[in-house]
C-alpha atoms as a PDB file:
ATOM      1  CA  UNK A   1       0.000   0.000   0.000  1.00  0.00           C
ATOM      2  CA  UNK A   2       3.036   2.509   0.853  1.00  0.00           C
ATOM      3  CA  UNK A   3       4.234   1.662  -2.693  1.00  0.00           C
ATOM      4  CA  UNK A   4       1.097   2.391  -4.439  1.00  0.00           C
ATOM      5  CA  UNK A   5       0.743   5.530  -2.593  1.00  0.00           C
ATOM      6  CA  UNK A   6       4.434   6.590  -3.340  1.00  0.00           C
ATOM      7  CA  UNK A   7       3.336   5.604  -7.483  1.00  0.00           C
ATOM      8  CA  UNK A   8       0.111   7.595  -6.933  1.00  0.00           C
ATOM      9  CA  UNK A   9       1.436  10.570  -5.336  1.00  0.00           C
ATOM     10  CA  UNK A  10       3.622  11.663  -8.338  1.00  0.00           C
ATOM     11  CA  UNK A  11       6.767  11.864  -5.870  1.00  0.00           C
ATOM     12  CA  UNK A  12       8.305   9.942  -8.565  1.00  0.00           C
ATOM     13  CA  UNK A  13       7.619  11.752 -11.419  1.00  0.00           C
ATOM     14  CA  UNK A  14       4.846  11.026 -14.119  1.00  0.00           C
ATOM     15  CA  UNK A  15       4.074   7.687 -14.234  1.00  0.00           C
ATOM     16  CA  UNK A  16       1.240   8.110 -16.602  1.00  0.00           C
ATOM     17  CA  UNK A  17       3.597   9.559 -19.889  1.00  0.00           C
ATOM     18  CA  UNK A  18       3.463  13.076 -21.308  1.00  0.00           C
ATOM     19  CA  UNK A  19       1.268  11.725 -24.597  1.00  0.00           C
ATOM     20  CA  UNK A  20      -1.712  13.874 -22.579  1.00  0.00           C
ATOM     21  CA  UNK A  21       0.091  16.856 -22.765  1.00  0.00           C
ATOM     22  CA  UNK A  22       1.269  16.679 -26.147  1.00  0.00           C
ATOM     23  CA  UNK A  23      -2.555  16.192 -27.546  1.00  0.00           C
ATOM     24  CA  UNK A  24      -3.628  19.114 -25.480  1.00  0.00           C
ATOM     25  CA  UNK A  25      -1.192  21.042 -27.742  1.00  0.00           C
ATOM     26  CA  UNK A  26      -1.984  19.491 -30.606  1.00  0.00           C
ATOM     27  CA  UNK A  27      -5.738  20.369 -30.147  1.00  0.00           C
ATOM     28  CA  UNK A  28      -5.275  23.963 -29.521  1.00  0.00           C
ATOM     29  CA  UNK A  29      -4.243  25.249 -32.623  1.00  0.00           C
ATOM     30  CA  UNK A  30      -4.819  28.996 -32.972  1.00  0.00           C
ATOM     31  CA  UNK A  31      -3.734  30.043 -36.565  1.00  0.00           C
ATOM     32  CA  UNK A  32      -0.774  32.672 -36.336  1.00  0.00           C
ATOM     33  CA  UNK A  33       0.798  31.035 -33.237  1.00  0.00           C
ATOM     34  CA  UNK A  34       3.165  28.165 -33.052  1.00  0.00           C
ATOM     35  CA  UNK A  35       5.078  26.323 -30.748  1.00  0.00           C
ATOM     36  CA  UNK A  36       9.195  26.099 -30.641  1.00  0.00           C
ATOM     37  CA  UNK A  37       9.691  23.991 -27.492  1.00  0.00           C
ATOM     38  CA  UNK A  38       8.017  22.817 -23.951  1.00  0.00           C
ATOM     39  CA  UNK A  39       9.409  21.090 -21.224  1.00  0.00           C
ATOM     40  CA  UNK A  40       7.459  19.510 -19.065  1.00  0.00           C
ATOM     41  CA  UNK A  41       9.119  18.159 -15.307  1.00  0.00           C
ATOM     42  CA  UNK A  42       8.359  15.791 -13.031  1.00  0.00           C
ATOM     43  CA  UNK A  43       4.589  14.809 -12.951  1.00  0.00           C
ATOM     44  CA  UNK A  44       3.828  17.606 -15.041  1.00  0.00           C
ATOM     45  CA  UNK A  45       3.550  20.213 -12.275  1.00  0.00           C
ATOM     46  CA  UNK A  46       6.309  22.428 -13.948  1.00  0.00           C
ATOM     47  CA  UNK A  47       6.129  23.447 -17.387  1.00  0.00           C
ATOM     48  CA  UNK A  48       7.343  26.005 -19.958  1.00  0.00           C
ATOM     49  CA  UNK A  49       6.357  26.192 -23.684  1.00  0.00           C
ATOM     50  CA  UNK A  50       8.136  28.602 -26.201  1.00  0.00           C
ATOM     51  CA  UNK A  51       6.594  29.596 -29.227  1.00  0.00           C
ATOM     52  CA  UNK A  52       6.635  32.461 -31.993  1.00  0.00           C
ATOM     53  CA  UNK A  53       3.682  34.856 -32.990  1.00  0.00           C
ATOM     54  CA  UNK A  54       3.010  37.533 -35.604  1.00  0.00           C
ATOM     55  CA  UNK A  55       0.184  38.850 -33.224  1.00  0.00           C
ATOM     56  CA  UNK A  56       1.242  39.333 -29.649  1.00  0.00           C
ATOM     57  CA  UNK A  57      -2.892  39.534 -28.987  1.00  0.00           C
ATOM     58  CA  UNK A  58      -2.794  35.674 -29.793  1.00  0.00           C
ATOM     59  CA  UNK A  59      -1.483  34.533 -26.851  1.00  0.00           C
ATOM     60  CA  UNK A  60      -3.717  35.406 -24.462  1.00  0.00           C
ATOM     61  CA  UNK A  61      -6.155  33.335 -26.662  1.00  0.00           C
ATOM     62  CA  UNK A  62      -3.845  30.674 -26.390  1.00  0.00           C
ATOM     63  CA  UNK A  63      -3.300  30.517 -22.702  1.00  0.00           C
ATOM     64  CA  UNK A  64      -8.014  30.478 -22.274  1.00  0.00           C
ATOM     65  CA  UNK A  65      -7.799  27.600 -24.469  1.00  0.00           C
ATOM     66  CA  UNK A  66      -5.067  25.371 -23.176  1.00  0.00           C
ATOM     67  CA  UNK A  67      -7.157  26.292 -19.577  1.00  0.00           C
ATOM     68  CA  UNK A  68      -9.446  24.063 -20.962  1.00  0.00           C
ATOM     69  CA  UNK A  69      -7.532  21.208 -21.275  1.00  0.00           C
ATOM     70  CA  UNK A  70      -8.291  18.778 -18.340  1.00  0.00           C
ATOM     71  CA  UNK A  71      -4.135  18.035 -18.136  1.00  0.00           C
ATOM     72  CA  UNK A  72      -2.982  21.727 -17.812  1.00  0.00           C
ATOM     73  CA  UNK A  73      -6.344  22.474 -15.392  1.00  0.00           C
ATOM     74  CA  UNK A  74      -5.003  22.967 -11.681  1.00  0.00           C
ATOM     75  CA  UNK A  75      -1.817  24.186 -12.669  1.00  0.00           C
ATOM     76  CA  UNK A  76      -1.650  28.291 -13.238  1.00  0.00           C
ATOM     77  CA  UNK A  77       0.816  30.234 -15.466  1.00  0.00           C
ATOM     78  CA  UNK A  78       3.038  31.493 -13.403  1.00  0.00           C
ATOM     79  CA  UNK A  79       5.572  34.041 -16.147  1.00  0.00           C
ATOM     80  CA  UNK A  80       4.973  35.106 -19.505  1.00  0.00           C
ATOM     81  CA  UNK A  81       7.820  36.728 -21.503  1.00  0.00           C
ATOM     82  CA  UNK A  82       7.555  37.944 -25.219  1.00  0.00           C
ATOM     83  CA  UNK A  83       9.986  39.833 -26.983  1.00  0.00           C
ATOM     84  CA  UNK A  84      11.324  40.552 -30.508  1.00  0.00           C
ATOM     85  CA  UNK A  85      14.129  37.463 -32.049  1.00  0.00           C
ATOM     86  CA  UNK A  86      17.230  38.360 -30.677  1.00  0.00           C
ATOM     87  CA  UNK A  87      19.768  39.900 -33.626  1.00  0.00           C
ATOM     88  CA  UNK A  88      22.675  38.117 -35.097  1.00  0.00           C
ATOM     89  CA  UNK A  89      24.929  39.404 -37.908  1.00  0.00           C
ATOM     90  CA  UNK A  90      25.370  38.236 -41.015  1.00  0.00           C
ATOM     91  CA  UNK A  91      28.165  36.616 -42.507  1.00  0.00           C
ATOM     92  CA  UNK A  92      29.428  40.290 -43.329  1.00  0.00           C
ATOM     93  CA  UNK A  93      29.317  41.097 -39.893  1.00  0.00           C
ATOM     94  CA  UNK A  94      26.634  43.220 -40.701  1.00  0.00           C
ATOM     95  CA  UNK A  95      23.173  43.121 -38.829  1.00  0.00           C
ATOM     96  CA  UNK A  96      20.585  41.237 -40.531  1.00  0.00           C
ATOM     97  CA  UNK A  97      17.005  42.187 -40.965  1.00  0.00           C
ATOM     98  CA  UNK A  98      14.822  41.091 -37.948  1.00  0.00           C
ATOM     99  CA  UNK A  99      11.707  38.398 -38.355  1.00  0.00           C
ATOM    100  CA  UNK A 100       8.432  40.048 -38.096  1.00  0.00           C
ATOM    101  CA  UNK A 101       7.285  37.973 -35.295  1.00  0.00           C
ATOM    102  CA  UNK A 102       7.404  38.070 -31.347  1.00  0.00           C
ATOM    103  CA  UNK A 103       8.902  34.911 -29.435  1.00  0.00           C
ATOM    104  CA  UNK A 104       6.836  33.940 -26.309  1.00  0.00           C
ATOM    105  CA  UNK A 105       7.568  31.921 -22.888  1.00  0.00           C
ATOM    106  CA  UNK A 106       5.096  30.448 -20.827  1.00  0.00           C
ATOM    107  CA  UNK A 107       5.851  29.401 -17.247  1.00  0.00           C
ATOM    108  CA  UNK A 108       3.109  26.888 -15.614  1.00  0.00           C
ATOM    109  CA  UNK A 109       3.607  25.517 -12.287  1.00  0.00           C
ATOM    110  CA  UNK A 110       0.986  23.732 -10.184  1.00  0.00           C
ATOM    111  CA  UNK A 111      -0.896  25.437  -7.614  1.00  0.00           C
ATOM    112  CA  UNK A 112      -0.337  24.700  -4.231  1.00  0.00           C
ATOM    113  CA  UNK A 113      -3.621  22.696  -2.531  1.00  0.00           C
ATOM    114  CA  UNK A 114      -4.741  21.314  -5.712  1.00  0.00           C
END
C-alpha cells in the first residue's frame, strides 16, 4: 500500500507519460501562433512552452484555451515573456534584418492545494 501511494502521489515523477500533454497542444491550434519547445518536469507540475507569434494579442487566446484542457487544469501560469528574435549578424558582420514575429515563454507551475 506505501508503494502504491508513493506511485500515486507523483513523488516519482509522471508515471502516466506526457502523450496527454502533447494532444492538449496538438488540439489547440490557434492560426498565427506556433510552438518552438516545452518542457514539461516531473509529474507535469512544472512546465514552460516557447513559441513564436506575428500577433502578440494571440497569446492570451492561447493561454483560455489550453485552460481548458483537463491536463494543464489545476496548474496556473506562473511568467509570460515575449519579446522581438534576438539579432545576429550576417556573414558580413553586418546586422541582418529582424523576423516580423514576437517569441513567447510560458511558465506553468501547479498550484499549491490542488
Amino acid at each position: 500500500e506505501a508503494v502504491l501511494d508513493v506511485l500515486q502521489g507523483g513523488s516519482l515523477g509522471n508515471t502516466q507519460g506526457y502523450s496527454s500533454y502533447l494532444r492538449a497542444f496538438a488540439r489547440q491550434i490557434v492560426n498565427g501562433l506556433w510552438l518552438t519547445d516545452f518542457s514539461i518536469r516531473g509529474a507535469g507540475k512544472d512546465m514552460v512552452i516557447g513559441g513564436r507569434t506575428m500577433r502578440p494579442e494571440l497569446v492570451p487566446a492561447y493561454i483560455q484555451r489550453l485552460n481548458q484542457e483537463t491536463v494543464i487544469q489545476g496548474g496556473s501560469f506562473t511568467a509570460l515573456e515575449m519579446q522581438p528574435p534576438k539579432a545576429t549578424p550576417g556573414p558580413d558582420g553586418k546586422p541582418v534584418q529582424l523576423p516580423n514575429y514576437l517569441e513567447f515563454r510560458l511558465g506553468v507551475a501547479a498550484e499549491s492545494g490542488k
